[in-house]
PDB file of N, CA and C in Angstrom:
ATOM      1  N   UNK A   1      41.837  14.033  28.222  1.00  0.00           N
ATOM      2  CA  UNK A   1      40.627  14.287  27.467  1.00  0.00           C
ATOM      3  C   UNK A   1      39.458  14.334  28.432  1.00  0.00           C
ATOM      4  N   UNK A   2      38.935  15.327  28.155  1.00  0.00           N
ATOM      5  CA  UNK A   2      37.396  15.129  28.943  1.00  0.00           C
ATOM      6  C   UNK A   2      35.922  14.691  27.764  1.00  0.00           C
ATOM      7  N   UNK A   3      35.337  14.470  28.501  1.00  0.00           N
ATOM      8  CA  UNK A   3      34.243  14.010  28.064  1.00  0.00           C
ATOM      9  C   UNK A   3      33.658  15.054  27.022  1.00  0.00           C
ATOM     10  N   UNK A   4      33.256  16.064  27.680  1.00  0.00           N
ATOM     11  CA  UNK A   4      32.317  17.056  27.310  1.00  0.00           C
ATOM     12  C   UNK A   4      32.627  18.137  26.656  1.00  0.00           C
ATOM     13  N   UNK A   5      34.052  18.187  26.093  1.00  0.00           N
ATOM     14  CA  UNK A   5      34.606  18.823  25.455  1.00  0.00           C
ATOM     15  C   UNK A   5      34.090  19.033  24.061  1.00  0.00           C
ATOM     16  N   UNK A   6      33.345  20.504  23.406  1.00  0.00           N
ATOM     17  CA  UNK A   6      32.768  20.371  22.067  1.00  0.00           C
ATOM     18  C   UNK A   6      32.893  19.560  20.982  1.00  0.00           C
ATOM     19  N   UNK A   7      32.848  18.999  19.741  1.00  0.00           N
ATOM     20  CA  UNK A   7      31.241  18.913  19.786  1.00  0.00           C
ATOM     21  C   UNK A   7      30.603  17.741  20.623  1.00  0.00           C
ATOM     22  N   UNK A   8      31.359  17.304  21.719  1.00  0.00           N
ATOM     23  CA  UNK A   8      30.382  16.508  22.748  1.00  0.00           C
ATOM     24  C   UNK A   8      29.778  14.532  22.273  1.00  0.00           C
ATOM     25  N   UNK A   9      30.434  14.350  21.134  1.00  0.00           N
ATOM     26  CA  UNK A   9      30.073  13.332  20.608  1.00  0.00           C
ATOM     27  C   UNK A   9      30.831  11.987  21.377  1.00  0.00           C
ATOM     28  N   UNK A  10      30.215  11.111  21.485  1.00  0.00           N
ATOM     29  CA  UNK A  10      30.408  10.067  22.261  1.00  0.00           C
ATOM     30  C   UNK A  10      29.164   8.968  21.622  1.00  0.00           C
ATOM     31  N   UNK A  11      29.471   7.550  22.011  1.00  0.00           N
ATOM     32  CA  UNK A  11      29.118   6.686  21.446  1.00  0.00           C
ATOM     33  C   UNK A  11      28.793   5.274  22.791  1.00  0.00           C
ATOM     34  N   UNK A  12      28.501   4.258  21.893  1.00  0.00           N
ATOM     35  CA  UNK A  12      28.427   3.240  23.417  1.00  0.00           C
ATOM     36  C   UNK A  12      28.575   1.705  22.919  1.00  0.00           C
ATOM     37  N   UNK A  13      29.669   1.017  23.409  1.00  0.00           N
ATOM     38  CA  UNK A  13      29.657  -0.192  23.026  1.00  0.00           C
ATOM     39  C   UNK A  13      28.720  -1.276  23.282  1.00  0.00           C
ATOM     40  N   UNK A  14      28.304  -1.945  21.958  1.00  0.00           N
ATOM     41  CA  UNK A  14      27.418  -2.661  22.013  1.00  0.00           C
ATOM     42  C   UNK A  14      27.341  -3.965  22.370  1.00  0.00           C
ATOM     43  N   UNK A  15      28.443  -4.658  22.339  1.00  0.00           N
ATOM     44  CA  UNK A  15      28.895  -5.956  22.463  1.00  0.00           C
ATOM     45  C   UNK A  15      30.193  -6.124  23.031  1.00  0.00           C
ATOM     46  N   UNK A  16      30.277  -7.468  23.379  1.00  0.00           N
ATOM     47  CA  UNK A  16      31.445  -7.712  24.190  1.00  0.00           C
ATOM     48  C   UNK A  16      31.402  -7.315  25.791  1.00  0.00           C
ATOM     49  N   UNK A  17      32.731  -7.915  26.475  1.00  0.00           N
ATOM     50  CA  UNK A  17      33.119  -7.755  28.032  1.00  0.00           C
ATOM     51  C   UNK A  17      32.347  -6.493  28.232  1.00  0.00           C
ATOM     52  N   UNK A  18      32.898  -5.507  27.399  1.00  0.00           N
ATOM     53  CA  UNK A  18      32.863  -3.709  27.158  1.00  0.00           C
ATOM     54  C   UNK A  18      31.656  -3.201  27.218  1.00  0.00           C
ATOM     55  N   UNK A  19      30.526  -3.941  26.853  1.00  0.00           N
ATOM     56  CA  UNK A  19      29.171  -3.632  26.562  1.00  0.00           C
ATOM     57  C   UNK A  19      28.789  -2.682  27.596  1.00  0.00           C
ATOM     58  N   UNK A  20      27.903  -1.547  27.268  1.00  0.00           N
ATOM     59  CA  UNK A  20      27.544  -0.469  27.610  1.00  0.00           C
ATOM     60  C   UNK A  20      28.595   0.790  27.800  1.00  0.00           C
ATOM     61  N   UNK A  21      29.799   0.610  27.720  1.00  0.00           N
ATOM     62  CA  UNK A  21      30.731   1.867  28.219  1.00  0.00           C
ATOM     63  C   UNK A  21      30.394   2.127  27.290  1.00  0.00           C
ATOM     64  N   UNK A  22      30.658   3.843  27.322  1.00  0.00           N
ATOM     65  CA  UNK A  22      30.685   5.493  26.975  1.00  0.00           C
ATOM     66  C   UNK A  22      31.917   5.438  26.067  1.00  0.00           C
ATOM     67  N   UNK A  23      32.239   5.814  24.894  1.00  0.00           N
ATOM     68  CA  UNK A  23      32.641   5.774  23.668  1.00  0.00           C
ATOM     69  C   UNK A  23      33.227   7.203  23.166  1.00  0.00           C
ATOM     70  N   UNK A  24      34.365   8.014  23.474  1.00  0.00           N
ATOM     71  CA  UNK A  24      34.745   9.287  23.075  1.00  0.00           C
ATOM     72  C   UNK A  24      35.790   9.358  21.796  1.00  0.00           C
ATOM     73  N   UNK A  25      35.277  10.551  21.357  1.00  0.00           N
ATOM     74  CA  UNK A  25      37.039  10.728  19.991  1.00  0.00           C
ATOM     75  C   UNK A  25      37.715  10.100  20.793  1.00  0.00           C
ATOM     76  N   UNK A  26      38.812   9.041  20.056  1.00  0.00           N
ATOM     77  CA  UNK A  26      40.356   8.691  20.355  1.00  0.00           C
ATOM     78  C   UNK A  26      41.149   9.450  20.076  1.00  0.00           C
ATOM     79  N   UNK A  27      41.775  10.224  20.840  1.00  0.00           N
ATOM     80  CA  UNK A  27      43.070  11.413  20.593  1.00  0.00           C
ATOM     81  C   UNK A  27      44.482  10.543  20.651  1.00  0.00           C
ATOM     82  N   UNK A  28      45.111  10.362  19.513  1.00  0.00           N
ATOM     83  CA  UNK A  28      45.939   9.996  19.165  1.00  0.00           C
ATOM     84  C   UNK A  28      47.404  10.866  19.966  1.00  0.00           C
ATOM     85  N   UNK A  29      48.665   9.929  20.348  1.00  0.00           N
ATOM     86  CA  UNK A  29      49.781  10.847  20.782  1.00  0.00           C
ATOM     87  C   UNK A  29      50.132  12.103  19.995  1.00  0.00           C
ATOM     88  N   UNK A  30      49.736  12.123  18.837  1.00  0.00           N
ATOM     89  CA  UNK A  30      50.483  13.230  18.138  1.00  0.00           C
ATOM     90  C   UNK A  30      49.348  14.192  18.086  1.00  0.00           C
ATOM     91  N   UNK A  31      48.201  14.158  18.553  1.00  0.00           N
ATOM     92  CA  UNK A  31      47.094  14.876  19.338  1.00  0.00           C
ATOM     93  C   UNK A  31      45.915  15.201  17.821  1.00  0.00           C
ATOM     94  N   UNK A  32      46.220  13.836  17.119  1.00  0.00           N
ATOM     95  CA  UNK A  32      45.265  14.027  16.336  1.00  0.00           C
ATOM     96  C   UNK A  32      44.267  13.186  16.366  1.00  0.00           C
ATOM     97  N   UNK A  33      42.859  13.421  15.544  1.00  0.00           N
ATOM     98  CA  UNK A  33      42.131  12.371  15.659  1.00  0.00           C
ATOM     99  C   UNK A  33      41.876  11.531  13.978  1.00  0.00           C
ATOM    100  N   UNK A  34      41.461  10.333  13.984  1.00  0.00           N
ATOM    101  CA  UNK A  34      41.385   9.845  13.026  1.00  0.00           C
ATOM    102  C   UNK A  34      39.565   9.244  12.284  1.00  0.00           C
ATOM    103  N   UNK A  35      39.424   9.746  11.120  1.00  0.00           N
ATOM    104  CA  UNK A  35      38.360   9.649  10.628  1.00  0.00           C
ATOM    105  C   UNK A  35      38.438   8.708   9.192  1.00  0.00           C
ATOM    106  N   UNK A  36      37.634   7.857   9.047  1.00  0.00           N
ATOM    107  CA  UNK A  36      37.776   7.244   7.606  1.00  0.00           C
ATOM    108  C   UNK A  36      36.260   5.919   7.183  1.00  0.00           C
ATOM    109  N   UNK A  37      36.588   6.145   6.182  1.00  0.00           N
ATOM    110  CA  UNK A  37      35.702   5.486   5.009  1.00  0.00           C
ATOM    111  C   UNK A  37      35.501   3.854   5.118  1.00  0.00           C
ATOM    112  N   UNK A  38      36.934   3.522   5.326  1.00  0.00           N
ATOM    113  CA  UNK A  38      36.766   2.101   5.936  1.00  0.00           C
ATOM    114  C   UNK A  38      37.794   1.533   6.853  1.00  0.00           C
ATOM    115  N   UNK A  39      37.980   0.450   7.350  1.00  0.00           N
ATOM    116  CA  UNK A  39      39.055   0.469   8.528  1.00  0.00           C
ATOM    117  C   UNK A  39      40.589   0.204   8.212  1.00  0.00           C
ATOM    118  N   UNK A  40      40.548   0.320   6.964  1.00  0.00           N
ATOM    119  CA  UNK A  40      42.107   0.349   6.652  1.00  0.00           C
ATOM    120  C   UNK A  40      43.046   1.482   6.128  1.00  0.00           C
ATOM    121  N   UNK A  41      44.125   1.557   6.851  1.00  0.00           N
ATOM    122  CA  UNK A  41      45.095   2.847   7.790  1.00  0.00           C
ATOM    123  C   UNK A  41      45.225   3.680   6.385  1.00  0.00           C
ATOM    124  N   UNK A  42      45.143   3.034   5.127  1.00  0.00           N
ATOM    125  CA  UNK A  42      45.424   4.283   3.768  1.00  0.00           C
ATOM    126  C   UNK A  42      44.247   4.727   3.666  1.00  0.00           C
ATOM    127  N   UNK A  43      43.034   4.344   4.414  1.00  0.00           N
ATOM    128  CA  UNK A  43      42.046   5.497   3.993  1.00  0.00           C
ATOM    129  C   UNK A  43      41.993   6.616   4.871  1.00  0.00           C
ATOM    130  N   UNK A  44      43.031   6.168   5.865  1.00  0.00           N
ATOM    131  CA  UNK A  44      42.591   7.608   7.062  1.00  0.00           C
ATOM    132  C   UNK A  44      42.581   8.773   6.744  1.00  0.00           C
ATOM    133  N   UNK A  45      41.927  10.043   7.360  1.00  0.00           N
ATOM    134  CA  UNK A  45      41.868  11.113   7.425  1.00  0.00           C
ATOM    135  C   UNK A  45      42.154  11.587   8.954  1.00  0.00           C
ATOM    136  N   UNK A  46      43.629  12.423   8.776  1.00  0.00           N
ATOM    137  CA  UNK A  46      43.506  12.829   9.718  1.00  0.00           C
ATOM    138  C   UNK A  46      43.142  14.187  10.105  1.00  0.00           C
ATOM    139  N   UNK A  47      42.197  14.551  11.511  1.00  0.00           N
ATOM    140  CA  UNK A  47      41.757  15.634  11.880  1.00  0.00           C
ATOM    141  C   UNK A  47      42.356  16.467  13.125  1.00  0.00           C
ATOM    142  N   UNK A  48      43.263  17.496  13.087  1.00  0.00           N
ATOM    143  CA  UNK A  48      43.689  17.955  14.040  1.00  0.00           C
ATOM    144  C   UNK A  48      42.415  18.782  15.129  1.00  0.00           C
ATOM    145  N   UNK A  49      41.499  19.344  14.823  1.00  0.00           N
ATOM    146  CA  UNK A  49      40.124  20.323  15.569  1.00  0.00           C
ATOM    147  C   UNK A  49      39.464  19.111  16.292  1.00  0.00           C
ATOM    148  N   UNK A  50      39.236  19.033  17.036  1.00  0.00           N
ATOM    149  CA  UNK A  50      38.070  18.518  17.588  1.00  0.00           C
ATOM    150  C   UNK A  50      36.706  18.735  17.033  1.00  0.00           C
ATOM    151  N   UNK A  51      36.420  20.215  16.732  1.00  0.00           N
ATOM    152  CA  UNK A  51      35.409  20.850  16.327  1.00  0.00           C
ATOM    153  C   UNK A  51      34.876  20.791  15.392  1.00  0.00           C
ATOM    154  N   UNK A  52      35.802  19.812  13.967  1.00  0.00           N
ATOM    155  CA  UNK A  52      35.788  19.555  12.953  1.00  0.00           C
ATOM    156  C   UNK A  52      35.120  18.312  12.428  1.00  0.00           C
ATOM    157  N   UNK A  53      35.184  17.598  13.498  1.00  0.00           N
ATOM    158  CA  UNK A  53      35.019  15.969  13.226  1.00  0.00           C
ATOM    159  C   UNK A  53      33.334  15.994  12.725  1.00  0.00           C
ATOM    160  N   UNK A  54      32.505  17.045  13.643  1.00  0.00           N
ATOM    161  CA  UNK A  54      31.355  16.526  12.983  1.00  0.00           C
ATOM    162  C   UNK A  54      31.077  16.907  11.577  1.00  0.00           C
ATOM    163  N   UNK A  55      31.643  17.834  10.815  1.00  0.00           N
ATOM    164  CA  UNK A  55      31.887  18.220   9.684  1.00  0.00           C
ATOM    165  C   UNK A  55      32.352  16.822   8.867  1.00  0.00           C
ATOM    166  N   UNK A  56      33.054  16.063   9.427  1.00  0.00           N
ATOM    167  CA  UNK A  56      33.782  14.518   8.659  1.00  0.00           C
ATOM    168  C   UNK A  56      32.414  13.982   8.721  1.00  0.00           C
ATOM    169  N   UNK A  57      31.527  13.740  10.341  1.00  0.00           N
ATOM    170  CA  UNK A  57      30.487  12.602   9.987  1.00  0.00           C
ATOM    171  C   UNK A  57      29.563  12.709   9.071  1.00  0.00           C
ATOM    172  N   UNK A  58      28.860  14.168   8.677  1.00  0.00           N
ATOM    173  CA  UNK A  58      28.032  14.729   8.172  1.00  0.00           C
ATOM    174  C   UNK A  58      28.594  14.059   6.569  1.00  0.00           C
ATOM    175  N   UNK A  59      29.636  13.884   6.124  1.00  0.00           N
ATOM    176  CA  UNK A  59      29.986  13.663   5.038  1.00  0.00           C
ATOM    177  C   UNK A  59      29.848  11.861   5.080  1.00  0.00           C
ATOM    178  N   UNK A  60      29.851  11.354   6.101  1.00  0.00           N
ATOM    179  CA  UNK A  60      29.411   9.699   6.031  1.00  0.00           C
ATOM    180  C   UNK A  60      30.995   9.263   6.187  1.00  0.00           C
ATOM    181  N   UNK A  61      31.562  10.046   6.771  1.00  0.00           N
ATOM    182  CA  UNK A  61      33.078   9.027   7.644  1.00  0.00           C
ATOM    183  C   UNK A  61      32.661   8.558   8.842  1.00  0.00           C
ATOM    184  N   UNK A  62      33.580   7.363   9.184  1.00  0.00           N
ATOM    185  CA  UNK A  62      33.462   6.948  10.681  1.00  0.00           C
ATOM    186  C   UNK A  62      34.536   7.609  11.443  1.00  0.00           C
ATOM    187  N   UNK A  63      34.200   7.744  13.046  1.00  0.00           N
ATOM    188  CA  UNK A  63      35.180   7.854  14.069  1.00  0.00           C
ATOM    189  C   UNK A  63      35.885   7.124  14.620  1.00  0.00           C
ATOM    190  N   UNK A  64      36.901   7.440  14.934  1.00  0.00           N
ATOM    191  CA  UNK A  64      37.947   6.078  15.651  1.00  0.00           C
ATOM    192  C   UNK A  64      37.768   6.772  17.070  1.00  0.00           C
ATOM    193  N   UNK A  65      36.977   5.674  18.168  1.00  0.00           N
ATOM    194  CA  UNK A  65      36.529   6.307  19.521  1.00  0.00           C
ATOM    195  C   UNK A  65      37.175   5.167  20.454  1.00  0.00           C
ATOM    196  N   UNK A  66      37.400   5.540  21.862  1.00  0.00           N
ATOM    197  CA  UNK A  66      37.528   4.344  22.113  1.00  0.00           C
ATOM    198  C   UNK A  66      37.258   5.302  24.344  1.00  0.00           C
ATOM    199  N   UNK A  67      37.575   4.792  25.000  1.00  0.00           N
ATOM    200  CA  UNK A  67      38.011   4.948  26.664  1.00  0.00           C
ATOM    201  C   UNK A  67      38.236   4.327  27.413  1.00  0.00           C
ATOM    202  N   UNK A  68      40.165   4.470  27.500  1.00  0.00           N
ATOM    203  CA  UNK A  68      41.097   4.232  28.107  1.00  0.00           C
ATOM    204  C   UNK A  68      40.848   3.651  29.954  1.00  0.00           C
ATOM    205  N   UNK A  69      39.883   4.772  29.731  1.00  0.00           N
ATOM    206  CA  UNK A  69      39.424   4.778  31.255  1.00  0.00           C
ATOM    207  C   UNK A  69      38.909   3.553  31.812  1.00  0.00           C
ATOM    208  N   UNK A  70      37.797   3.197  31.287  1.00  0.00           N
ATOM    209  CA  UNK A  70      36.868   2.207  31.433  1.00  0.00           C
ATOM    210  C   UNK A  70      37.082   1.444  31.029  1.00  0.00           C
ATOM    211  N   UNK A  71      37.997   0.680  30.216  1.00  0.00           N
ATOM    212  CA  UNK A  71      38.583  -0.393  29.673  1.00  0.00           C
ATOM    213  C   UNK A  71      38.448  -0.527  28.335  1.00  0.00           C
ATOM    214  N   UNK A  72      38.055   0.223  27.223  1.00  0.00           N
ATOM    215  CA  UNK A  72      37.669   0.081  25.987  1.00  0.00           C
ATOM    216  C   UNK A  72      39.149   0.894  25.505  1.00  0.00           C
ATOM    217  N   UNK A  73      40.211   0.196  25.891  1.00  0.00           N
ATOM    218  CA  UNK A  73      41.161   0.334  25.244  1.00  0.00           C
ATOM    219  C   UNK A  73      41.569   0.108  23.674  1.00  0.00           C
ATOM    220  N   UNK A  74      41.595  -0.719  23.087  1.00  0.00           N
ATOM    221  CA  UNK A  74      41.565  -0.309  21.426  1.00  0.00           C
ATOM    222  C   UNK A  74      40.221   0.688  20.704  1.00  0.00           C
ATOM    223  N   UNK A  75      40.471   1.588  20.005  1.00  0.00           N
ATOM    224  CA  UNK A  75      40.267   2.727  19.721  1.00  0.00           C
ATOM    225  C   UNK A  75      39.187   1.457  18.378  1.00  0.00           C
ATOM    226  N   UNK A  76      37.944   1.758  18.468  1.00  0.00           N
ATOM    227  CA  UNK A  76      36.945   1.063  17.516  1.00  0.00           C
ATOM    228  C   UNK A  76      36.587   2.342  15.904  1.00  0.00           C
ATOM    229  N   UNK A  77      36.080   1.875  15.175  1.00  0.00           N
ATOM    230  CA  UNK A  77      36.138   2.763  14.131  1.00  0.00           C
ATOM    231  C   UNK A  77      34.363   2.970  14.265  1.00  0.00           C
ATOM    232  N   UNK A  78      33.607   3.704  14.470  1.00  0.00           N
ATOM    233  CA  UNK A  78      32.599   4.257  14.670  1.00  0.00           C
ATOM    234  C   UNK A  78      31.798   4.728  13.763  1.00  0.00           C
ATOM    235  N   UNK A  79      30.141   3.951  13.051  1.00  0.00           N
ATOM    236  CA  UNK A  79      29.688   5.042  12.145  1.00  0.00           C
ATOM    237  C   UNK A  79      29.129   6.117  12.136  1.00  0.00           C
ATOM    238  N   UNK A  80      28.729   7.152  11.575  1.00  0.00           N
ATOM    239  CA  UNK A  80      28.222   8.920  12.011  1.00  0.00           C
ATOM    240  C   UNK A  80      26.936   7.650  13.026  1.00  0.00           C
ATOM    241  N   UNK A  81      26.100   6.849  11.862  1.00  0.00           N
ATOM    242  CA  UNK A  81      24.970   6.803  12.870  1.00  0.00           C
ATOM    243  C   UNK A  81      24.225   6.070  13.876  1.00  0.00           C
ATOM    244  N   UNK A  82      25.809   5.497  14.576  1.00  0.00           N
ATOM    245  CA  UNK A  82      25.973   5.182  16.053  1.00  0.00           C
ATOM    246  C   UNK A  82      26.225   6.257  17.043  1.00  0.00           C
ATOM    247  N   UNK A  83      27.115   7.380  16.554  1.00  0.00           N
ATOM    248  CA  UNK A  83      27.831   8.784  17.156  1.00  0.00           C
ATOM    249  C   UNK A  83      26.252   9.608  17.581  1.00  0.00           C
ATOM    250  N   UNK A  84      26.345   9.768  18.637  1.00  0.00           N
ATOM    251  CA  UNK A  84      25.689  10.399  20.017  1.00  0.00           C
ATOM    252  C   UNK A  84      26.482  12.062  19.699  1.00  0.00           C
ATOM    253  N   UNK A  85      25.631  12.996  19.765  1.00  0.00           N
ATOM    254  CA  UNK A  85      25.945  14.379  19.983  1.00  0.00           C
ATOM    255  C   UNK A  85      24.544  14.985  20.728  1.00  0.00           C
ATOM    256  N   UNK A  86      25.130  16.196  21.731  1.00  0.00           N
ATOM    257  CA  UNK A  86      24.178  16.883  22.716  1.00  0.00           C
ATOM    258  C   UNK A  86      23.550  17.716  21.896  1.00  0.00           C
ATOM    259  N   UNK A  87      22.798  18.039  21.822  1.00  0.00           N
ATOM    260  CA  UNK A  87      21.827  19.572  21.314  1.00  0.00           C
ATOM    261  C   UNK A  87      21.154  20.461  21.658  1.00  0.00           C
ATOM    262  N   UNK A  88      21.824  22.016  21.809  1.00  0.00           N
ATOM    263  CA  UNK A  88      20.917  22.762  22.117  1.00  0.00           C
ATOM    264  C   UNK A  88      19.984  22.891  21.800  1.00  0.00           C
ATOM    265  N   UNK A  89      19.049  23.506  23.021  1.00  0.00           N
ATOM    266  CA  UNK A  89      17.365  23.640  22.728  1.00  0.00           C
ATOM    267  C   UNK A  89      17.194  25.020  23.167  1.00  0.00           C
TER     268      UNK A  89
END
């Protein structure tokens, strides 16, 4: 996964060891991502597009974000209005 890959949304942990890392969609092995209402697994929605997800936040779902990289290994459930997106000008 790269960072900057459309729609560019990323996030930033607020608390904990983790505090301040960079926050991306969690791409799941089966290369999907997961969106939902509240944090338990029967409300999920799953989203195969990347491109789609902001279409989920706009509707008031959260993101499941997390980076592997930097140590924010468990994938956090995210609300639209913590979620960071770039904007053209």
């Amino acid at each position: 996964m790269t960072p900057f890959d459309p729609p560019d949304l990323h996030a930033f942990v607020l608390r904990g060891p983790s505090k301040g890392t960079i926050l991306y969609p969690d791409k799941h092995l089966d290369g999907r991502y997961v969106v939902s209402m509240t944090r338990f697994v029967k409300d999920y929605e799953y989203v195969t597009d990347k491109k789609d997800l902001l279409e989920w936040l706009e509707k008031g779902y959260s993101l499941r974000m997390s980076n592997k990289g930097e140590g924010a290994f468990g994938p956090r459930l995210i609300e639209p209005g913590a979620i960071f997106r770039h904007v053209m000008l």
